[in-house]
PDB file of N, CA and C in Angstrom:
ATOM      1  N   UNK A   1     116.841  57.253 106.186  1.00  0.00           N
ATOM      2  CA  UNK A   1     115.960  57.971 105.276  1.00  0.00           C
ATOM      3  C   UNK A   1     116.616  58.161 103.899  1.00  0.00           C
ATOM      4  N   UNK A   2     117.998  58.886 103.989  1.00  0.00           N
ATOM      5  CA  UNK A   2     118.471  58.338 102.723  1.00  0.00           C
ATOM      6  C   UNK A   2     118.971  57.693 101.757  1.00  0.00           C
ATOM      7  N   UNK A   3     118.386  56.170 102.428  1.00  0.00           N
ATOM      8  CA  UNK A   3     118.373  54.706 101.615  1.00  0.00           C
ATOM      9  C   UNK A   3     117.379  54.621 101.218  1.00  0.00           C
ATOM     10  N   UNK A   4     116.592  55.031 101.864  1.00  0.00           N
ATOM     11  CA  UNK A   4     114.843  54.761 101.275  1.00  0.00           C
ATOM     12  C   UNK A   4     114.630  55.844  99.904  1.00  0.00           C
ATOM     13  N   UNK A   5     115.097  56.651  99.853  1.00  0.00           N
ATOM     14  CA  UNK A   5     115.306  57.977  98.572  1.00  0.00           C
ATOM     15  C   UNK A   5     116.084  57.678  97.775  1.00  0.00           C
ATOM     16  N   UNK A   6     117.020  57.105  97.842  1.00  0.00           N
ATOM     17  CA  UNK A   6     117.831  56.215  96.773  1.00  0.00           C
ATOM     18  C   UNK A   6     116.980  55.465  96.160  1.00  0.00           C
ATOM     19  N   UNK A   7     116.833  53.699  96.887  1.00  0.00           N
ATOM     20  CA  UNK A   7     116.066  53.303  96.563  1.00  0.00           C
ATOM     21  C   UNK A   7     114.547  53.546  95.451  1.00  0.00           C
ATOM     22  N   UNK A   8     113.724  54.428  96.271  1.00  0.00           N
ATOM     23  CA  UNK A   8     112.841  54.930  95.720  1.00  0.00           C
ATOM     24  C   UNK A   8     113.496  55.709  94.466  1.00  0.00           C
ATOM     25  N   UNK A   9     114.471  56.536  94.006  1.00  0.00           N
ATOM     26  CA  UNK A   9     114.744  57.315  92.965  1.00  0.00           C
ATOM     27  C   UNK A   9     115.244  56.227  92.275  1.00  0.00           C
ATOM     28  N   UNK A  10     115.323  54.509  92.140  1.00  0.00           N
ATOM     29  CA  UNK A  10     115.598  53.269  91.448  1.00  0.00           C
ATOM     30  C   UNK A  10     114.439  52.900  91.013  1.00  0.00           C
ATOM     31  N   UNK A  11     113.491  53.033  91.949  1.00  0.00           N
ATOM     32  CA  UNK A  11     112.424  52.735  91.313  1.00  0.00           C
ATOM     33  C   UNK A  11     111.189  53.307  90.496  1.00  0.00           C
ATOM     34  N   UNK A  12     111.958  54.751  90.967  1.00  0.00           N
ATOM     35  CA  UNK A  12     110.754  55.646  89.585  1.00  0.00           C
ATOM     36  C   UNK A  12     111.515  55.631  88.307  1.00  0.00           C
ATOM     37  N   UNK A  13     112.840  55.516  88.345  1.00  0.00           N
ATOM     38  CA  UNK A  13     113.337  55.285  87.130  1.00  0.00           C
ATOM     39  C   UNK A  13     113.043  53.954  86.483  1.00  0.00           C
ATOM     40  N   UNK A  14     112.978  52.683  86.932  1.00  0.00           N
ATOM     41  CA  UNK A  14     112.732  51.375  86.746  1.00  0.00           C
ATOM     42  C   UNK A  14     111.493  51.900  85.884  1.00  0.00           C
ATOM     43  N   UNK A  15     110.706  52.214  86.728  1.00  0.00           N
ATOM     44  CA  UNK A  15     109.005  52.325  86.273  1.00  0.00           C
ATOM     45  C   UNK A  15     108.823  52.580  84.723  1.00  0.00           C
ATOM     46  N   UNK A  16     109.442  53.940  85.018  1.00  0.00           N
ATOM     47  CA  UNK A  16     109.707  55.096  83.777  1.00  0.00           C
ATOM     48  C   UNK A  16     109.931  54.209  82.473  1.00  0.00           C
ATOM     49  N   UNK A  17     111.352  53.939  82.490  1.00  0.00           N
ATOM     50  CA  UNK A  17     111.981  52.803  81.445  1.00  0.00           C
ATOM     51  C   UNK A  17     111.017  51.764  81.121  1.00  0.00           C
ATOM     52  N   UNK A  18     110.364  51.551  82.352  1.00  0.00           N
ATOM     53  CA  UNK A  18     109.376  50.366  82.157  1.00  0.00           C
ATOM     54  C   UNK A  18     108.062  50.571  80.982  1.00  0.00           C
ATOM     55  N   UNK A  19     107.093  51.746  81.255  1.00  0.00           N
ATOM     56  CA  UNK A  19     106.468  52.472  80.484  1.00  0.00           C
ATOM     57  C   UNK A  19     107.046  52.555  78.851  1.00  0.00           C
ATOM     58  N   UNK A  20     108.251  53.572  79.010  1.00  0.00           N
ATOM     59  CA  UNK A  20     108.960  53.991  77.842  1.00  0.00           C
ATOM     60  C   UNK A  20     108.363  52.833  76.750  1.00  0.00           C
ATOM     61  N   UNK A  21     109.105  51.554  77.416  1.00  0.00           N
ATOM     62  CA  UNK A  21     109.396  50.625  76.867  1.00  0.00           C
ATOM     63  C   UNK A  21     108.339  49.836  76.290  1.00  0.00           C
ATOM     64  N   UNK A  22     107.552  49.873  76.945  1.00  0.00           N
ATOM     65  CA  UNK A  22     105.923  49.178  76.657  1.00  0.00           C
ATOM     66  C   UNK A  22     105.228  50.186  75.861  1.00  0.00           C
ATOM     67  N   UNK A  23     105.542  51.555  75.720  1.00  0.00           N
ATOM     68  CA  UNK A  23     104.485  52.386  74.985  1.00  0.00           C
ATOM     69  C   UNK A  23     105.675  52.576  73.648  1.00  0.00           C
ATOM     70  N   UNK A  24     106.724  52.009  73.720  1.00  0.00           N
ATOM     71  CA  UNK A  24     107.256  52.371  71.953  1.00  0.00           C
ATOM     72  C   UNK A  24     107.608  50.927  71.599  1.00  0.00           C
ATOM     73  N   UNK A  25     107.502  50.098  72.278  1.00  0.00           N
ATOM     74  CA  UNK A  25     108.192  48.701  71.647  1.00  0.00           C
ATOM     75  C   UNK A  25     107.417  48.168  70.239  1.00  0.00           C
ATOM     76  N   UNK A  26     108.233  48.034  69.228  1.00  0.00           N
ATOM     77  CA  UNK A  26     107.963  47.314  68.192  1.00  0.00           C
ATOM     78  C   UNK A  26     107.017  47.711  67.767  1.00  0.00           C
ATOM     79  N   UNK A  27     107.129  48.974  66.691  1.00  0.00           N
ATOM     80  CA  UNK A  27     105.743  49.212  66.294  1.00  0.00           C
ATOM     81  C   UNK A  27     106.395  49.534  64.728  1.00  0.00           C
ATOM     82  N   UNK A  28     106.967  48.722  64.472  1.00  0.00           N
ATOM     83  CA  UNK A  28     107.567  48.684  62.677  1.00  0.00           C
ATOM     84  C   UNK A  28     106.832  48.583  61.945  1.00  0.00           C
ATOM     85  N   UNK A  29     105.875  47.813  62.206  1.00  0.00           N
ATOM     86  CA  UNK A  29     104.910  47.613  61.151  1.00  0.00           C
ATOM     87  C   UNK A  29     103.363  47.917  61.224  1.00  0.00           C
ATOM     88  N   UNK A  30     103.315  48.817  62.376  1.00  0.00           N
ATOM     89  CA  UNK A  30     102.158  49.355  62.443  1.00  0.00           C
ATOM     90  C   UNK A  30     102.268  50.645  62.340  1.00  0.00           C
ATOM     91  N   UNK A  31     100.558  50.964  61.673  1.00  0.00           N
ATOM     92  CA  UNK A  31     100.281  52.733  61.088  1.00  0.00           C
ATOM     93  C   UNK A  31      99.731  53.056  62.250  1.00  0.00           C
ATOM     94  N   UNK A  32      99.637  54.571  61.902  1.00  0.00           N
ATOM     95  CA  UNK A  32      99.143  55.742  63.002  1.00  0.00           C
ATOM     96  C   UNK A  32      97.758  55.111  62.843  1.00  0.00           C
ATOM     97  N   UNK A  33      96.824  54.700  64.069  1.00  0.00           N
ATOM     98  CA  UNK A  33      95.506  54.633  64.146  1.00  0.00           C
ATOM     99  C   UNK A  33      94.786  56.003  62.806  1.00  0.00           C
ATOM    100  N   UNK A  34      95.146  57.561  62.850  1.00  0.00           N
ATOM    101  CA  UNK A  34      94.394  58.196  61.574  1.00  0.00           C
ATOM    102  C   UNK A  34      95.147  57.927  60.071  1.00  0.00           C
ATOM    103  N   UNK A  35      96.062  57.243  59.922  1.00  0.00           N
ATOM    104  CA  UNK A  35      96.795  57.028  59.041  1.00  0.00           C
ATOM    105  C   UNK A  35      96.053  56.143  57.773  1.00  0.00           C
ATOM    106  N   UNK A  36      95.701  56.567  56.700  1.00  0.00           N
ATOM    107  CA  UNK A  36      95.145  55.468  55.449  1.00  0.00           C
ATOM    108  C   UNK A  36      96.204  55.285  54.371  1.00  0.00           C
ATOM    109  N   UNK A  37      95.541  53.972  54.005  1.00  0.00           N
ATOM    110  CA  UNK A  37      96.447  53.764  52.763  1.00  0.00           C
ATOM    111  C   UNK A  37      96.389  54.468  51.553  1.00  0.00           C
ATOM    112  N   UNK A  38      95.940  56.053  51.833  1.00  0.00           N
ATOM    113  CA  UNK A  38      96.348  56.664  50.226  1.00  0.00           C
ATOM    114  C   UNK A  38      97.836  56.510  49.663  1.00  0.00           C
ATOM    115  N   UNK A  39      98.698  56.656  50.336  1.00  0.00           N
ATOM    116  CA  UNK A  39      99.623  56.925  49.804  1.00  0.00           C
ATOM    117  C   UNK A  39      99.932  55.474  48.777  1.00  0.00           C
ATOM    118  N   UNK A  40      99.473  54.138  49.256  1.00  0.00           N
ATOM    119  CA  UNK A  40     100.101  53.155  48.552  1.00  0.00           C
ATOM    120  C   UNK A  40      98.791  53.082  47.570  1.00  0.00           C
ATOM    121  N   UNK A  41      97.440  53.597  47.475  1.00  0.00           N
ATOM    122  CA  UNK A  41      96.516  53.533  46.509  1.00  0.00           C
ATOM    123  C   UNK A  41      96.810  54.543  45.336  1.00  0.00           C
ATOM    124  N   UNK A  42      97.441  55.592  45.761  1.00  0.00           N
ATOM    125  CA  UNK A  42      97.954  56.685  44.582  1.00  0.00           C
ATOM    126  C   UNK A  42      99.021  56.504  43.895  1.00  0.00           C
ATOM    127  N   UNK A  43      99.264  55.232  44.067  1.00  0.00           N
ATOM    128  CA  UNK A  43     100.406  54.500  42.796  1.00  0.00           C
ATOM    129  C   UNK A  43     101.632  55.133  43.283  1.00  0.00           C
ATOM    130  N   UNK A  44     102.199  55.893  44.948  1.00  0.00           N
ATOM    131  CA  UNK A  44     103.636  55.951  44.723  1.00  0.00           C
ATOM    132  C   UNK A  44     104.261  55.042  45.719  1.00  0.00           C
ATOM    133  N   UNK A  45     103.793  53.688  45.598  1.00  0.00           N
ATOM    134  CA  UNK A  45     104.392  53.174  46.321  1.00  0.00           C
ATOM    135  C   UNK A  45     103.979  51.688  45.218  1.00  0.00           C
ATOM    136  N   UNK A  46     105.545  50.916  45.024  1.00  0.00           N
ATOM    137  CA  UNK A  46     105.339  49.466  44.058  1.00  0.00           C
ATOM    138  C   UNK A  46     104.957  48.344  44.589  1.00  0.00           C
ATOM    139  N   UNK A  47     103.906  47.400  44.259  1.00  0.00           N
ATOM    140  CA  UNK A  47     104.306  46.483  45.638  1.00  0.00           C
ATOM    141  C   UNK A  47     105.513  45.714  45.108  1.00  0.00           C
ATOM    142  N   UNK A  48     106.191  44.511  45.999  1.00  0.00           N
ATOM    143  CA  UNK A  48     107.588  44.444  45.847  1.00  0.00           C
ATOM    144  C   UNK A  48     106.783  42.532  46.044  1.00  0.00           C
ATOM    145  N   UNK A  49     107.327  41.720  45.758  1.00  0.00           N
ATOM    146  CA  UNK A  49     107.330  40.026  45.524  1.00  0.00           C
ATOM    147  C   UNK A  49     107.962  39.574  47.166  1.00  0.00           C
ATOM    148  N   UNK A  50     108.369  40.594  47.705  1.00  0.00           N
ATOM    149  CA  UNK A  50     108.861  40.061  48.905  1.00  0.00           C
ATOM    150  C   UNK A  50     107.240  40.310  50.151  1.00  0.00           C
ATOM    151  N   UNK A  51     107.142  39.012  50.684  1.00  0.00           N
ATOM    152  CA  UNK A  51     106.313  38.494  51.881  1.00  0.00           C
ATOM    153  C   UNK A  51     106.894  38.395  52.781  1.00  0.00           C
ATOM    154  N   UNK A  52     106.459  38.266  54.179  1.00  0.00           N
ATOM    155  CA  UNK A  52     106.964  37.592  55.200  1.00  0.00           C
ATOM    156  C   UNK A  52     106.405  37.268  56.499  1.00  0.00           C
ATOM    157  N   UNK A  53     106.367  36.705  57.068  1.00  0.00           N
ATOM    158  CA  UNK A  53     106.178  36.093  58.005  1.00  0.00           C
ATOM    159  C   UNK A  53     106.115  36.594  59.684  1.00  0.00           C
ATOM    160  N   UNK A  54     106.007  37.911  60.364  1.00  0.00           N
ATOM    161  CA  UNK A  54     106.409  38.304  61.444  1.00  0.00           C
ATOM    162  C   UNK A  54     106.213  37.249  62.502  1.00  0.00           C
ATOM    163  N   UNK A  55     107.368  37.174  62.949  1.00  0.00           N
ATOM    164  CA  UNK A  55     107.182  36.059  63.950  1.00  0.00           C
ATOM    165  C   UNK A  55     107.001  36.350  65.245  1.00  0.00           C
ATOM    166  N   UNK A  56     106.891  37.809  65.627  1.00  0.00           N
ATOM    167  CA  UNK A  56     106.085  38.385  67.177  1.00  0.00           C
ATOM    168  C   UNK A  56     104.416  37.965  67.148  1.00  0.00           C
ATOM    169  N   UNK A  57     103.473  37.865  65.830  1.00  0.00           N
ATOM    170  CA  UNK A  57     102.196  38.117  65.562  1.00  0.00           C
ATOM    171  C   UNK A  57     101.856  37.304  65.089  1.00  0.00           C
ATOM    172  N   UNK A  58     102.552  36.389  64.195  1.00  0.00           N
ATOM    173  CA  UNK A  58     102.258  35.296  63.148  1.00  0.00           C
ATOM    174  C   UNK A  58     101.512  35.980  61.733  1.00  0.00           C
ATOM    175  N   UNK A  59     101.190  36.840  61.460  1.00  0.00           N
ATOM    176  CA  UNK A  59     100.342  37.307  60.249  1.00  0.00           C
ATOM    177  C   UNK A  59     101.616  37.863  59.434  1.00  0.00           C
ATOM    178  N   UNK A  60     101.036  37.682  57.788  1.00  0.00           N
ATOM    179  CA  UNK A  60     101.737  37.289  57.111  1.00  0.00           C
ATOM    180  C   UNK A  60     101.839  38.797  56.404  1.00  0.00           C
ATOM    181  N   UNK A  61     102.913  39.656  55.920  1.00  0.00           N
ATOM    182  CA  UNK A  61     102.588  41.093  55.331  1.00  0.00           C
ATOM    183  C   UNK A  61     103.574  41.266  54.190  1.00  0.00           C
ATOM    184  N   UNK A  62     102.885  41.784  53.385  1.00  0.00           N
ATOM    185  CA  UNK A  62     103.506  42.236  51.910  1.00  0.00           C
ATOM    186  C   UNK A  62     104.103  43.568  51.699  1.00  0.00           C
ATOM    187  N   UNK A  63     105.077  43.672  51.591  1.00  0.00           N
ATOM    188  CA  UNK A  63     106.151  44.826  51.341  1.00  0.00           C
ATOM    189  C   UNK A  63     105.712  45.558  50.138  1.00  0.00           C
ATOM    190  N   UNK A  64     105.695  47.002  50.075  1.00  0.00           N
ATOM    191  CA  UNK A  64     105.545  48.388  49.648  1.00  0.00           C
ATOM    192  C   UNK A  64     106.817  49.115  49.473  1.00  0.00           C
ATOM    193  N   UNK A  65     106.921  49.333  48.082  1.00  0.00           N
ATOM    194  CA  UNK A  65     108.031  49.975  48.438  1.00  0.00           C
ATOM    195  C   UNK A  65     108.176  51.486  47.271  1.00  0.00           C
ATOM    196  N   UNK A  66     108.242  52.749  47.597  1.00  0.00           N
ATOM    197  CA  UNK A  66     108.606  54.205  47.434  1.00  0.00           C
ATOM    198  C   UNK A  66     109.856  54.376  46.382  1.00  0.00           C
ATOM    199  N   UNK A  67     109.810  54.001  44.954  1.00  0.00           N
ATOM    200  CA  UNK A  67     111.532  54.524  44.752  1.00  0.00           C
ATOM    201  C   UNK A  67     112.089  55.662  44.975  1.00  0.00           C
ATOM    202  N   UNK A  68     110.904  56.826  44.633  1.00  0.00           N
ATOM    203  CA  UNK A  68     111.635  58.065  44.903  1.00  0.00           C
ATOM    204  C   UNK A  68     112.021  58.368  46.274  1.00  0.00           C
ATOM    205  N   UNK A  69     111.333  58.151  47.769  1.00  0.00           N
ATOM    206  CA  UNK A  69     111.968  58.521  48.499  1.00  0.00           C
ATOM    207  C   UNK A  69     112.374  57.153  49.225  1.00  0.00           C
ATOM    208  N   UNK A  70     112.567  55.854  48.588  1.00  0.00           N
ATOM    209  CA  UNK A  70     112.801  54.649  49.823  1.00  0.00           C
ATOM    210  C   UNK A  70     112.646  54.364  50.262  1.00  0.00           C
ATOM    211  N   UNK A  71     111.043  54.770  51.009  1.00  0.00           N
ATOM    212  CA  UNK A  71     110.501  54.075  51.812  1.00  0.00           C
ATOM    213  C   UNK A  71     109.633  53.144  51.696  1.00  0.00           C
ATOM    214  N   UNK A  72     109.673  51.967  52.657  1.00  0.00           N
ATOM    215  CA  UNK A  72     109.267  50.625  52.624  1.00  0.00           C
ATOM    216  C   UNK A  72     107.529  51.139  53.622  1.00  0.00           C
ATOM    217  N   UNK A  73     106.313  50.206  52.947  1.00  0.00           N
ATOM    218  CA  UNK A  73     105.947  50.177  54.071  1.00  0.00           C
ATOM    219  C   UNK A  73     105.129  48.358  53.863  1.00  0.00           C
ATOM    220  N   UNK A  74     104.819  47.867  55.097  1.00  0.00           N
ATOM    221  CA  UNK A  74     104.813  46.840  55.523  1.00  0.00           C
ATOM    222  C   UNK A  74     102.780  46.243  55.875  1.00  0.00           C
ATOM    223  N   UNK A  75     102.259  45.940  54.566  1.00  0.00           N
ATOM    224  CA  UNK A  75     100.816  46.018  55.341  1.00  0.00           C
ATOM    225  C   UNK A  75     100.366  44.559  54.941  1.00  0.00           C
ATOM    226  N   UNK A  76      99.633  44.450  55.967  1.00  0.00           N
ATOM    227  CA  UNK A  76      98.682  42.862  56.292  1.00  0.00           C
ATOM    228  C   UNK A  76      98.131  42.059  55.735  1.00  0.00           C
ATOM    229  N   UNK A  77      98.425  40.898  54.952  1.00  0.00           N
ATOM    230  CA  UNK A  77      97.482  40.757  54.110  1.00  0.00           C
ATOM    231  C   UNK A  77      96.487  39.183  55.280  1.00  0.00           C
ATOM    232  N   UNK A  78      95.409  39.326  54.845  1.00  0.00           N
ATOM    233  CA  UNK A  78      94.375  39.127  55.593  1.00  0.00           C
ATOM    234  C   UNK A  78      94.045  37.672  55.469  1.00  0.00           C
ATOM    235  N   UNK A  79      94.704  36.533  55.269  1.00  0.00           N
ATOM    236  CA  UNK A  79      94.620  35.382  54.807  1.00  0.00           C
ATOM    237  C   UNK A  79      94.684  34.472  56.239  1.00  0.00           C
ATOM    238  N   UNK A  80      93.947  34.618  56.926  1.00  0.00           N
ATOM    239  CA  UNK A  80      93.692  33.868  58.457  1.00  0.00           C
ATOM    240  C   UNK A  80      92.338  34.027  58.389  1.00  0.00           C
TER     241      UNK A  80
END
C-alpha cells in the first residue's frame, strides 16, 4: 500500500507540473484577453524598425518600445 502512495504522490505531482506548464508556457507575446492597445495609441510607446519572425506561430510582429519605463511590447502585424 505504501508503493501505491508513493507512486500516486509522483503522479499528482507529474500532473500538476504538467498543467502549470501548459497554462503559463510562452505567452511573451500575448495580451490579457481585456487588455487594448491604448497604451501604444497614446503615443507612449515608439514603434522601433525592428520585425520578426516568431518561429513557434510563424506570424510576423513589430516591436513597441516605452523609453520612459522600457518596456517592449510585441504586436501582430496582419499580413497573412
Amino acid at each position: 500500500m505504501w508503493v501505491f502512495g508513493w507512486w500516486g504522490l509522483n503522479i499528482v505531482v507529474f500532473l500538476v507540473l504538467l498543467w502549470l506548464s501548459w497554462a503559463y508556457y510562452d505567452k511573451r507575446y500575448r495580451r490579457k484577453p481585456n487588455e487594448t492597445m491604448n497604451p501604444l495609441l497614446n503615443g507612449q510607446f515608439v514603434k522601433t524598425n525592428e520585425v520578426f519572425i516568431d518561429p513557434k506561430d510563424g506570424f510576423t510582429y513589430q516591436v513597441y518600445y516605452n523609453p520612459s519605463t522600457g518596456e517592449r511590447e510585441y504586436v501582430r502585424v496582419d499580413d497573412k
